[in-house]
Protein backbone atom coordinates (compact mmCIF):
# COMPACT_ATOMS: atom_id res chain seq x y z
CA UNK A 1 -48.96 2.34 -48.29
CA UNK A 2 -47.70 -0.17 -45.64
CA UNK A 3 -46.77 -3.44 -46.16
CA UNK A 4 -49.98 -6.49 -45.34
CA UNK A 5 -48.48 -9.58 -44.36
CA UNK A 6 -50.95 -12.94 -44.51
CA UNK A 7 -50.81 -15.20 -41.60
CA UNK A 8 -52.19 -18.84 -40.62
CA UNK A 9 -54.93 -19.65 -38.54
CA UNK A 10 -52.53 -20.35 -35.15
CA UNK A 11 -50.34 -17.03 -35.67
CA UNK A 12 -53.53 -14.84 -35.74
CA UNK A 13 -54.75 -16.63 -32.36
CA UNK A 14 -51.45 -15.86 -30.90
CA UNK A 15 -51.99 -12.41 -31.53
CA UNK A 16 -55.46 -12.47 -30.17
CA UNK A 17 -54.25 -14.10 -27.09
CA UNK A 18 -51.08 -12.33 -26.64
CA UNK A 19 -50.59 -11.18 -23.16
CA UNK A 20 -50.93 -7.49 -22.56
CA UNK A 21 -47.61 -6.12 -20.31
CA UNK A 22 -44.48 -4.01 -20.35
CA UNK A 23 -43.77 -4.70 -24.47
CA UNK A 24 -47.69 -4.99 -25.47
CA UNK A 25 -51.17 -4.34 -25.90
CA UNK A 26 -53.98 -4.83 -27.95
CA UNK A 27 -57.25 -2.34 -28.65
CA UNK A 28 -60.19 -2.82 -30.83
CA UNK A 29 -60.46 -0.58 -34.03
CA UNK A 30 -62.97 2.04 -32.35
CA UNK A 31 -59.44 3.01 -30.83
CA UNK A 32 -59.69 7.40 -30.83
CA UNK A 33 -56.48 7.90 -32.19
CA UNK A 34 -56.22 10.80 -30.11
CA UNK A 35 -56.39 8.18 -26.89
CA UNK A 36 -54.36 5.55 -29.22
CA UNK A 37 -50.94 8.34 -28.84
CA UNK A 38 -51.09 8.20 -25.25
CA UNK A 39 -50.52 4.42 -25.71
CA UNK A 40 -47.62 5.17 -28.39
CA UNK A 41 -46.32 7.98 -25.74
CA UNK A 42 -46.03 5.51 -22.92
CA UNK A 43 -43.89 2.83 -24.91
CA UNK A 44 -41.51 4.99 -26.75
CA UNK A 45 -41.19 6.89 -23.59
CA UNK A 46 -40.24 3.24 -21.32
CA UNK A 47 -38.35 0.28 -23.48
CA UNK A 48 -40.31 0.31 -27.01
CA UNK A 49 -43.20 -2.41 -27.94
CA UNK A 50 -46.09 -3.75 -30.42
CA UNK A 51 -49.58 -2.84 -30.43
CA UNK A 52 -52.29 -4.85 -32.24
CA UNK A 53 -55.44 -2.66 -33.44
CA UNK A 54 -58.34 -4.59 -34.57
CA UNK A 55 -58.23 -7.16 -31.29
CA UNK A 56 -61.72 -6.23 -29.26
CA UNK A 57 -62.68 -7.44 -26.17
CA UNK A 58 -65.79 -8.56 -23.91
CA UNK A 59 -65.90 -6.32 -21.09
CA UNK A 60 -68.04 -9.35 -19.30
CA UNK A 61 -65.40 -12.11 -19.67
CA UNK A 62 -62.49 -10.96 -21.16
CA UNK A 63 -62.99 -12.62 -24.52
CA UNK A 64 -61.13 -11.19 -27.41
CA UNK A 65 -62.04 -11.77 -30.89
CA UNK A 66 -60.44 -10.81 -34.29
CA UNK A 67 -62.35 -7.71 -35.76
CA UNK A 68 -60.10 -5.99 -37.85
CA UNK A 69 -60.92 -3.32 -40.40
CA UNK A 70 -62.54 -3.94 -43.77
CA UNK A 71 -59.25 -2.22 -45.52
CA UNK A 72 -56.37 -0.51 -44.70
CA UNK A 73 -57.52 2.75 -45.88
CA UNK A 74 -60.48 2.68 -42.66
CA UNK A 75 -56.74 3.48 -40.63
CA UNK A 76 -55.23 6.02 -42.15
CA UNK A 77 -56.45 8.50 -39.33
CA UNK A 78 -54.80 6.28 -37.10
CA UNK A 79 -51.35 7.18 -38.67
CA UNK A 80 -51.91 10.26 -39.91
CA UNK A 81 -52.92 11.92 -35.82
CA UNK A 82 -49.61 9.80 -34.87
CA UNK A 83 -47.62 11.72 -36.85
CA UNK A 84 -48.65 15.02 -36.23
CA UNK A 85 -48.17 14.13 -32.31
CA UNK A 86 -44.62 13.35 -33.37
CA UNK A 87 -43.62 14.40 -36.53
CA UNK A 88 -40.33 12.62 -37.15
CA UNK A 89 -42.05 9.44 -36.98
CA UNK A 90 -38.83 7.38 -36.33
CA UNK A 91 -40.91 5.65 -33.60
CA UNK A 92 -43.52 4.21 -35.07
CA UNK A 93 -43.37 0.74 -37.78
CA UNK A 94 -46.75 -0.19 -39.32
CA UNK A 95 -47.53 -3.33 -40.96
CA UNK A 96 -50.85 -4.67 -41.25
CA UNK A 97 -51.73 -8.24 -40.71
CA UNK A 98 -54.35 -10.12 -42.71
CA UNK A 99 -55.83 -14.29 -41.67
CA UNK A 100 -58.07 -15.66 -44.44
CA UNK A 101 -59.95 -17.81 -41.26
CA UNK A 102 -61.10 -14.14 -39.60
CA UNK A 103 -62.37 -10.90 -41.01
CA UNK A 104 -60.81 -7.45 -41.78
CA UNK A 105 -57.45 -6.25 -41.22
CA UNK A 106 -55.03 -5.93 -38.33
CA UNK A 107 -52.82 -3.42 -38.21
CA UNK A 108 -49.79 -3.68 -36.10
CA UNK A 109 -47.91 -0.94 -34.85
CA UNK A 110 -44.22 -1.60 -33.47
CA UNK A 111 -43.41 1.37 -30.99
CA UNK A 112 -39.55 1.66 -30.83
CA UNK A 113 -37.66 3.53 -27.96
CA UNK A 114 -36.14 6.86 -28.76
CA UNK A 115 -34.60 9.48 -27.10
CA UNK A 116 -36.85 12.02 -27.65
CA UNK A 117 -39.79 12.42 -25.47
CA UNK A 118 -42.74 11.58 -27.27
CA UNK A 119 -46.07 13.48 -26.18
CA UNK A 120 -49.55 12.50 -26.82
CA UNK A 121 -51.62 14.55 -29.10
CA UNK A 122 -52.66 16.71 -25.89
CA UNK A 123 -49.04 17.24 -25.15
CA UNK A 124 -48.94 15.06 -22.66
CA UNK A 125 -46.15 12.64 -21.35
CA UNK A 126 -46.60 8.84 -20.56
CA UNK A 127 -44.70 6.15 -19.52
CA UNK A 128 -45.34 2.14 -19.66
CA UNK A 129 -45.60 0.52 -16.55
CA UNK A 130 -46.64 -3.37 -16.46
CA UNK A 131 -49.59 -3.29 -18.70
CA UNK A 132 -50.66 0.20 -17.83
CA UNK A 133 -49.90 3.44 -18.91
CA UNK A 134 -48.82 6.30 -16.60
CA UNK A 135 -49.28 10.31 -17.19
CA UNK A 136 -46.06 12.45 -15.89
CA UNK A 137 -47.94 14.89 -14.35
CA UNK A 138 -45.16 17.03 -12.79
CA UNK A 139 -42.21 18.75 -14.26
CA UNK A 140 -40.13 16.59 -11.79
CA UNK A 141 -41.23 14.02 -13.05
CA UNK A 142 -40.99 15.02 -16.62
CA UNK A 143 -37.31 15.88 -15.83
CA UNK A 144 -36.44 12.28 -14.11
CA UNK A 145 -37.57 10.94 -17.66
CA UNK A 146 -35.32 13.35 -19.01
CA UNK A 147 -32.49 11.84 -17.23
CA UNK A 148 -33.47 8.40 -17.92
CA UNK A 149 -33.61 8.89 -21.78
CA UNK A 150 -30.22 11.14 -21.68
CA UNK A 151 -31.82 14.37 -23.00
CA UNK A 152 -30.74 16.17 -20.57
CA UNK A 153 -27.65 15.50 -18.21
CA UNK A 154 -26.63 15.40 -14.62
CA UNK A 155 -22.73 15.86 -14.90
CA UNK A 156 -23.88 19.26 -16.10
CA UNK A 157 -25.65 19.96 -13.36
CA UNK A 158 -23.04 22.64 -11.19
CA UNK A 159 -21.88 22.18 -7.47
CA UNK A 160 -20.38 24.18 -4.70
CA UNK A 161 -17.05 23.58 -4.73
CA UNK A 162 -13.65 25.22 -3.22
CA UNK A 163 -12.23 25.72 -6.80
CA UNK A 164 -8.28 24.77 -5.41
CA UNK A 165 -9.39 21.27 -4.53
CA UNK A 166 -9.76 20.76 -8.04
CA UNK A 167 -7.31 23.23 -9.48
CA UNK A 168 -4.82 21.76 -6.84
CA UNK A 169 -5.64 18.20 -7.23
CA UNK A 170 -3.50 15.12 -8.03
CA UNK A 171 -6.01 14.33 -10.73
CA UNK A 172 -5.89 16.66 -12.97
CA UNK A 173 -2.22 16.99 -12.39
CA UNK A 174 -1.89 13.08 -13.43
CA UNK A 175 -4.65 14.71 -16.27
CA UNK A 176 -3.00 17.56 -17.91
CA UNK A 177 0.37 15.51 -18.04
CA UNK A 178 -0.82 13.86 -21.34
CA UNK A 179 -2.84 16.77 -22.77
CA UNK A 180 -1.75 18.68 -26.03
CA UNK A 181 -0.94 21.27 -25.95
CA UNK A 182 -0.20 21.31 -22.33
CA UNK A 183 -2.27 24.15 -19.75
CA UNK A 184 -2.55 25.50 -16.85
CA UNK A 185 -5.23 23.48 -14.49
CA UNK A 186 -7.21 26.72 -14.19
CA UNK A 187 -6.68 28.03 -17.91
CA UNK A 188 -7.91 23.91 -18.84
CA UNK A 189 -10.91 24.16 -16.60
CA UNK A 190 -12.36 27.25 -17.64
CA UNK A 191 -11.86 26.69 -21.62
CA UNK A 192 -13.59 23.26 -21.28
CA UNK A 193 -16.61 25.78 -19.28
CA UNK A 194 -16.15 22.94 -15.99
CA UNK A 195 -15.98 26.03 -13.45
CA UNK A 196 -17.03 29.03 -12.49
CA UNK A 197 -17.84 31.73 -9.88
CA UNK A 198 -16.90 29.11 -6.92
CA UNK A 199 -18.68 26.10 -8.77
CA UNK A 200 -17.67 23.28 -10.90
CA UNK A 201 -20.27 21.13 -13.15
CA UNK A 202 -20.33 17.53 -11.58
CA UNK A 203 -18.51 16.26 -14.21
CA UNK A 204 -15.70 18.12 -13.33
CA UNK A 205 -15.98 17.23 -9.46
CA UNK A 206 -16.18 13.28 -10.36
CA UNK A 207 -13.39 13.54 -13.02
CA UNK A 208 -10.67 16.19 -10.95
CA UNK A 209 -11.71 16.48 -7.35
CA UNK A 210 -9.49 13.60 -5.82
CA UNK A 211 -12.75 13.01 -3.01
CA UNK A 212 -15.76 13.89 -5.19
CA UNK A 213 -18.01 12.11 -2.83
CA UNK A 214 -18.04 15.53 -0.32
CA UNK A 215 -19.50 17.18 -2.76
CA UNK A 216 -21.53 14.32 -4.24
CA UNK A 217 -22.09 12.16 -1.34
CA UNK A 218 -23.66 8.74 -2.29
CA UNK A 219 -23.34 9.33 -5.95
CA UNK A 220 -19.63 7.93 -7.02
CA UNK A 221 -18.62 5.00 -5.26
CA UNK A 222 -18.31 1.53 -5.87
CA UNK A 223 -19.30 -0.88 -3.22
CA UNK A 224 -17.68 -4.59 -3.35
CA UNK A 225 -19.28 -7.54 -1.74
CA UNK A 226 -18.75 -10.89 -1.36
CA UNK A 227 -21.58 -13.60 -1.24
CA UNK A 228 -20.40 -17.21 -0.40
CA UNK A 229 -23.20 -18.78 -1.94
CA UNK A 230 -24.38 -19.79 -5.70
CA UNK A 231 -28.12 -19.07 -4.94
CA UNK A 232 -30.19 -15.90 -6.22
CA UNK A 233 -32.27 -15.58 -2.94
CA UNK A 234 -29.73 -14.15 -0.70
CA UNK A 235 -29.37 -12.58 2.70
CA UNK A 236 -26.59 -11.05 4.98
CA UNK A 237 -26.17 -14.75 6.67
CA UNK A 238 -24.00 -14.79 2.92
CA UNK A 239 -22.35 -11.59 3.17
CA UNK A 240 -18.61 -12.89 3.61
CA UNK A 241 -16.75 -9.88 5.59
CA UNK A 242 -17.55 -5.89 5.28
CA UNK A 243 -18.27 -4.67 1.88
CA UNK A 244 -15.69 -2.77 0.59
CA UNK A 245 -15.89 0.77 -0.14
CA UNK A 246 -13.63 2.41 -3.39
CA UNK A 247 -13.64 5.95 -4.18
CA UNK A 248 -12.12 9.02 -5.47
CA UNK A 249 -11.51 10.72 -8.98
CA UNK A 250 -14.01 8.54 -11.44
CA UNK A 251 -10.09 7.29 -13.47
CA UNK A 252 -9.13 5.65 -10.32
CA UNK A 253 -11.85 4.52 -9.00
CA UNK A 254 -12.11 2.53 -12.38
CA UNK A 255 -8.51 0.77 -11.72
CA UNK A 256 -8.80 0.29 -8.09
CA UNK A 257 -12.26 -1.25 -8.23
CA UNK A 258 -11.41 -3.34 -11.16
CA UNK A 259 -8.38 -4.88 -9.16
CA UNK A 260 -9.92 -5.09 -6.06
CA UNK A 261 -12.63 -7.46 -8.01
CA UNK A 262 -10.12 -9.30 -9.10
CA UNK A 263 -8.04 -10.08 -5.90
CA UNK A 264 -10.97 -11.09 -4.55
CA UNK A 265 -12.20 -13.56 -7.35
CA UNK A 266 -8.71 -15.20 -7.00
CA UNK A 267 -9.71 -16.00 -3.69
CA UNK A 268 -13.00 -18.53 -5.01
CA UNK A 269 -12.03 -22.50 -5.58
CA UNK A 270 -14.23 -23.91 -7.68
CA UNK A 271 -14.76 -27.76 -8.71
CA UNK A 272 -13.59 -28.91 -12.07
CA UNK A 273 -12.17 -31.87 -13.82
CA UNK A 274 -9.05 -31.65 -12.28
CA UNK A 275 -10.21 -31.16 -8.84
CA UNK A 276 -10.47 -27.62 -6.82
CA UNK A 277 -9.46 -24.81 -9.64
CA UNK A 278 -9.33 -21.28 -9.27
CA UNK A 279 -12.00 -19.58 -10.80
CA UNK A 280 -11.14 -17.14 -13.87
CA UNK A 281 -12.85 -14.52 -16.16
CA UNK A 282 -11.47 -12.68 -18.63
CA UNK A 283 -10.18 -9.42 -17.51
CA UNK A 284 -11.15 -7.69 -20.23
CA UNK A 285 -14.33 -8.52 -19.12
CA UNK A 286 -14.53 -7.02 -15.88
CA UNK A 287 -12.25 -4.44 -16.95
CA UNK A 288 -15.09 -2.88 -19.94
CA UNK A 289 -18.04 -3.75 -17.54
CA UNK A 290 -17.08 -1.96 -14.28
CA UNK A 291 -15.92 0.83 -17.02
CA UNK A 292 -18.85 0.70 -18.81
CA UNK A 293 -21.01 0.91 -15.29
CA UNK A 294 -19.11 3.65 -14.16
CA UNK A 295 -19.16 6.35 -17.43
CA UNK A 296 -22.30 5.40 -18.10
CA UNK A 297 -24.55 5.67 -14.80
CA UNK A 298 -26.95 8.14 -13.83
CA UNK A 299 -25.25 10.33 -11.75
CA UNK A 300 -28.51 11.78 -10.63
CA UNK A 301 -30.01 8.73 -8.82
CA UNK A 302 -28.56 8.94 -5.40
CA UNK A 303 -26.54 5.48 -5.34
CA UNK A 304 -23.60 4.22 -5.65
CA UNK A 305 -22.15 0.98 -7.91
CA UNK A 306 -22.92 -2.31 -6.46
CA UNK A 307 -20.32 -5.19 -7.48
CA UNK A 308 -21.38 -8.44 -5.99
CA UNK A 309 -19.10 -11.36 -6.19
CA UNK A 310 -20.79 -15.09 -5.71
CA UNK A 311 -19.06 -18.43 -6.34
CA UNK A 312 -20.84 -19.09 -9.18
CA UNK A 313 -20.97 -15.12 -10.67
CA UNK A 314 -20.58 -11.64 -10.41
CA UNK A 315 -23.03 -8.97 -10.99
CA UNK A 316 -22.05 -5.41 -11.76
CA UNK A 317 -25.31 -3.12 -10.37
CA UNK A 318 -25.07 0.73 -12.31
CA UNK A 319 -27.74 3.45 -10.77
CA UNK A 320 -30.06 4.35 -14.39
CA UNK A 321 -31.70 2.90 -16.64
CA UNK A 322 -30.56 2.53 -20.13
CA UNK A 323 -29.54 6.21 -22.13
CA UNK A 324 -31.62 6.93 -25.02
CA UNK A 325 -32.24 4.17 -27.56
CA UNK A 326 -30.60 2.03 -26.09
CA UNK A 327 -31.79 -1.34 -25.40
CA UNK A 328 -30.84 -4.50 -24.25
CA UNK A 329 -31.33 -5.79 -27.91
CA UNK A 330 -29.09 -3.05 -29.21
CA UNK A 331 -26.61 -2.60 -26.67
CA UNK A 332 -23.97 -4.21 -29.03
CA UNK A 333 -24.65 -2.52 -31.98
CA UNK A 334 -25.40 1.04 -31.02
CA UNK A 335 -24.06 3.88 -28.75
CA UNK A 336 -25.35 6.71 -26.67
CA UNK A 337 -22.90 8.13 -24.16
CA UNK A 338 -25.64 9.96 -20.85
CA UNK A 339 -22.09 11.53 -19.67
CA UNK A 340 -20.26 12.68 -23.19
CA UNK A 341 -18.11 14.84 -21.26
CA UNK A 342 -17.11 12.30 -18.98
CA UNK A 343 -16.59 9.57 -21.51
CA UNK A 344 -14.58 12.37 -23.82
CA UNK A 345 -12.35 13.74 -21.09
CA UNK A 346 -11.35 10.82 -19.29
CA UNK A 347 -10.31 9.00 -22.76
CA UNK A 348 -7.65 12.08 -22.90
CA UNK A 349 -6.07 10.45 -19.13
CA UNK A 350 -2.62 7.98 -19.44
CA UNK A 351 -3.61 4.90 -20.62
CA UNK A 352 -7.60 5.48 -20.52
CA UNK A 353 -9.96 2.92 -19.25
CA UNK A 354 -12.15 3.45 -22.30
CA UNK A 355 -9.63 3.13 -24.76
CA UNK A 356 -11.57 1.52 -27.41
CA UNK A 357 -14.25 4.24 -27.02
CA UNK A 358 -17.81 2.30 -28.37
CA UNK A 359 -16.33 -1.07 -28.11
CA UNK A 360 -15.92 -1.70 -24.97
CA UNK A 361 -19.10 -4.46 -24.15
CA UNK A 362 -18.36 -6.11 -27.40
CA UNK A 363 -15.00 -6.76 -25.95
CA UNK A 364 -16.29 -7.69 -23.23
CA UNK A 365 -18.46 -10.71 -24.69
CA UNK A 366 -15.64 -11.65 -26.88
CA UNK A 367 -13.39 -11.99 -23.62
CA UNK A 368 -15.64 -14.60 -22.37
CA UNK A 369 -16.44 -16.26 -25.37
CA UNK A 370 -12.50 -17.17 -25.71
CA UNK A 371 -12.85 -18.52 -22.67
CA UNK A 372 -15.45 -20.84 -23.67
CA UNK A 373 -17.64 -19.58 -20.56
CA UNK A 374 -20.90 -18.00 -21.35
CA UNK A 375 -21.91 -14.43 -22.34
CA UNK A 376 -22.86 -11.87 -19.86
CA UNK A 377 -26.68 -11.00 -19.37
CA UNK A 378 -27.97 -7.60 -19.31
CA UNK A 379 -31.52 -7.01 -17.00
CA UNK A 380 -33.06 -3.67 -17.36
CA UNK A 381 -34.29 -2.91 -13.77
CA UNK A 382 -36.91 -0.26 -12.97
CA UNK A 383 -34.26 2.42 -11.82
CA UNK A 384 -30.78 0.80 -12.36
CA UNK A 385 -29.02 -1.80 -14.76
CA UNK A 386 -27.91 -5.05 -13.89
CA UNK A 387 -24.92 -6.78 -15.52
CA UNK A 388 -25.04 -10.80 -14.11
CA UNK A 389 -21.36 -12.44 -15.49
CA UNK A 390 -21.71 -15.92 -14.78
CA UNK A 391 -18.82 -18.70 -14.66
CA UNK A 392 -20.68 -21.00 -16.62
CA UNK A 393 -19.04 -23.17 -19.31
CA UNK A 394 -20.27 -23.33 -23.03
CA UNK A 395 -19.80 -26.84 -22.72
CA UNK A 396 -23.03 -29.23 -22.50
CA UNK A 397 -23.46 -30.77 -18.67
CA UNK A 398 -22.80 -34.03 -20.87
CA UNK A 399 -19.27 -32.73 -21.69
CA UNK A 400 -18.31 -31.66 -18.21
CA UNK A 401 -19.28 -34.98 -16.66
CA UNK A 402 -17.26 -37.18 -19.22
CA UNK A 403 -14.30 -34.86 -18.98
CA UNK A 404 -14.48 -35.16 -15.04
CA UNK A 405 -14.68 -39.26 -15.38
CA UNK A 406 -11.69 -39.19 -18.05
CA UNK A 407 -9.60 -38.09 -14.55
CA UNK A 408 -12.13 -39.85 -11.31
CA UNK A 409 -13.21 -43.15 -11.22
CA UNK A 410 -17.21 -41.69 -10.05
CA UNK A 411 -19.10 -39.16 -10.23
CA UNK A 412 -22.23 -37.94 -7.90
CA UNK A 413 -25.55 -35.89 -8.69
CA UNK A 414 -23.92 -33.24 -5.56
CA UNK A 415 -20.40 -33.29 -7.87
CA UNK A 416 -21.85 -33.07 -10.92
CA UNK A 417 -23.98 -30.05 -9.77
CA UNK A 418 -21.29 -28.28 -8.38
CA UNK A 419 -19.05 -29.06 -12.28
CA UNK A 420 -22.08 -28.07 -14.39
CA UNK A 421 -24.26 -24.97 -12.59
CA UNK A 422 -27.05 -26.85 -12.41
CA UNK A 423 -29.13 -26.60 -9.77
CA UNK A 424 -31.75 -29.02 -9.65
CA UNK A 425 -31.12 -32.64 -8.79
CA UNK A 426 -33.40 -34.17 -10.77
CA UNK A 427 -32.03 -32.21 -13.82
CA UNK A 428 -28.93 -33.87 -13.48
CA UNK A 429 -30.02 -36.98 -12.98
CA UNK A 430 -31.86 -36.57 -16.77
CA UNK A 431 -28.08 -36.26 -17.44
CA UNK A 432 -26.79 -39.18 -16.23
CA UNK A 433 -30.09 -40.64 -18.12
CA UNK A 434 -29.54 -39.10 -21.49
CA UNK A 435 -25.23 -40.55 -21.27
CA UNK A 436 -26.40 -43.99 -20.03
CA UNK A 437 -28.70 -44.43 -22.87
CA UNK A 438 -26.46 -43.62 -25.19
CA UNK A 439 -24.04 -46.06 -23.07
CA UNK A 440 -20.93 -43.82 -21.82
CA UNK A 441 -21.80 -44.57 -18.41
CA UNK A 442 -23.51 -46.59 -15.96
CA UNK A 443 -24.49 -46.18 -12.13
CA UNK A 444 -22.25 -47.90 -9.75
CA UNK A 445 -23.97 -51.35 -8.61
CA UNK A 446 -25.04 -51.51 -4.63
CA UNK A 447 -25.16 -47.36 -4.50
CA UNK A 448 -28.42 -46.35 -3.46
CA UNK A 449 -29.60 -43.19 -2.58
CA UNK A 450 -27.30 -40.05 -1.49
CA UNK A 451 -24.36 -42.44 -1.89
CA UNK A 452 -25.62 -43.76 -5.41
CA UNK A 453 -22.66 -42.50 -8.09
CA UNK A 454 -21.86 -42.94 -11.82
CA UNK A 455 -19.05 -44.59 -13.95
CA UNK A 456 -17.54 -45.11 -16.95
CA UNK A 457 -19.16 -47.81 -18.94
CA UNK A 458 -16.90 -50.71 -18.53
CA UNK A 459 -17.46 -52.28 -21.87
């Protein structure tokens, strides 16, 4: 039996005017359940989501109504086909929703992502896409979900390779140095099944070839560029200089694009209380995000790491979408490694990038939030993940502009712009507003327009 939940008037009209997309959808009760699992197929298969049954529709004008069914026993065919299509059923949440204002029962199904792939009852695969549903119709493209979910992984694919520039290289020499017991590089690379007959897996290549990308061209660098600009809409009249290029093994290429990120951060001035400052984030920070972005990619989609530096932010690009289960809900709490060799092997290296294997985003946040500056944001892209890191204070705008006045005698809307991250003008002036009604400050008498400024109170 599954839980019935009563709800008022304005929550059940929410639900019959929620907007069908990516993370829902509604059907009437006439639903075949057979039809319904193609539904459930396509959002366990993309990021999860919540389906209402018992919502119909006019095909003439779009108008939905509440018709739900007369009890929850009319629905049990509903969950009972579901499970057969997918017999763990650690997927699927159902909950059914009751309104004394409409009629009958609404049962709600929440759809979680897994890693399995989950087939309709035909055996068929779906994915979500915007408010639509999508059949895999090709093995190809039943294996790219594969990738995407981490069933199945690249850095096992093999590669041509000359065996001796990885048996020979100065990776796996710098490598064996801190195994125990200590090995030959061939004798180490054939227990751990990374070569054979002339080819080495790609996790290998990435973590013991010392120029993986002639083997896997496009696949394992990190490109660094620099934007001189705050604004999202950018173009190459921003681009400051040529981006940079890091490679080699996958350990290096860590360190080296982690302090070239750096060096050039230390470069950006920014505004502050004080006057010009040089802008700072936590190290740990970028340190567990470019780590995080390199281990964890999908070495499959033919890209490399993008690191774009702005004045205002940096945003760490990584080719995939998220592994598994793995949400951006979760992503704190939870752990699915799409290259578990990778991530195990490279924690055995001299003082490993992944040190605190499974903690390394949570670090991350906690970096920034010491630095009173807020938390990274994680977007889910349709083929890659995007980590934005923004140098934004946890202070209110209200804060920033009192703490600039307790050291300059004014303040403008341009300065105060520039001190808070806000971009809109009128925004700031609501500001100013809000701290002169409480009077802390007051505009400067005979300023008008772009020279018009703010003080302190002088009372």
């Amino acid at each position: 039996m599954y839980p019935i939940y009563e709800i008022n008037r304005e929550q059940a009209e929410k639900i019959i005017n929620v907007e069908e997309n990516y993370l829902n959808d509604v059907k009437a009760k006439e639903i075949k359940p057979s039809k319904l699992s193609e539904t459930v197929s396509a959002f366990s298969n993309a990021g999860g989501g919540d389906i209402y049954i018992g919502i119909s529709e006019n095909g003439t004008d779009k108008q939905r109504a509440w018709e739900g069914f007369q009890d929850v026993e009319e629905a049990n065919d509903i969950a009972q086909i579901l499970f057969q299509a997918h017999s763990f059923g650690n997927h699927l949440i159902f909950e059914f929703l009751k309104c004394d204002d409409f009629s009958g029962y609404v049962l709600h199904i929440t759809v979680k992502k897994v890693k399995e792939i989950v087939r309709s009852t035909k055996g068929e695969v779906f994915i979500r896409v915007n408010a639509g549903k999508v059949k895999l119709d090709t093995d190809e493209k039943v294996k790219r979900l594969e990738f995407d979910k981490g069933i199945v992984t690249f850095e096992d694919e093999w590669v041509n390779v000359t065996i001796d520039k990885v048996e020979n290289s100065l990776s796996v020499i710098n490598f064996l140095v801190n195994v125990i017991p200590n090995a030959e590089p061939l004798t180490y690379l054939n227990n751990q099944e990374l070569i054979k007959d002339g080819q080495c897996k790609v996790s290998g290549v990435l973590l013991f070839c010392d120029e993986p990308a002639i083997y896997l061209p496009k696949r394992c660098s990190v490109k660094i560029m620099r934007y001189r600009t705050k604004d999202d809409d950018i173009g190459r009249e921003f681009l400051d200089g040529v981006p940079l290029t890091i490679e080699g093994d996958a350990y290096n290429v860590i360190y080296n694009a982690v302090d070239k990120t750096i060096e050039i951060i230390e470069t950006i001035q920014k505004l502050g209380s004080d006057g010009l400052e040089t802008i700072t984030y936590p190290h740990e920070t970028l340190h567990e995000i470019i780590t995080n972005a390199i281990l964890h990619r999908d070495y499959s989609v033919i890209a490399d790491i993008q690191i774009r530096i702005f004045d205002n932010r940096i945003e760490v690009e990584s080719p995939g979408k998220l592994p598994g289960h793995v949400t951006r809900e979760n992503i704190l709490d939870t752990q699915s490694a799409r290259n578990p060799t990778i991530v195990r092997l490279i924690n055995k290296f001299p003082n490993p990038p992944n040190q605190d294997v499974g903690e390394g985003l949570n670090t991350a946040f906690s970096a920034m939030e010491a630095l009173r500056l807020k938390p990274p944001v994680i977007h889910e892209k349709e083929s890659s993940v995007l980590v934005v890191i923004p140098h934004e204070s946890l202070a209110s705008p209200e804060e920033l502009v009192m703490d600039f006045l307790k050291t300059h005698v004014e303040i403008t809307n341009r300065l105060a712009r520039d001190i808070t991250g806000i971009k809109s003008e009128n925004t700031m002036k609501n500001v100013f507003l809000r701290l002169k009604d409480r009077g802390l400050i007051e505009p400067i008498p005979g300023r008008r327009g772009a020279a018009s400024a703010w003080q302190k109170t002088s009372c």
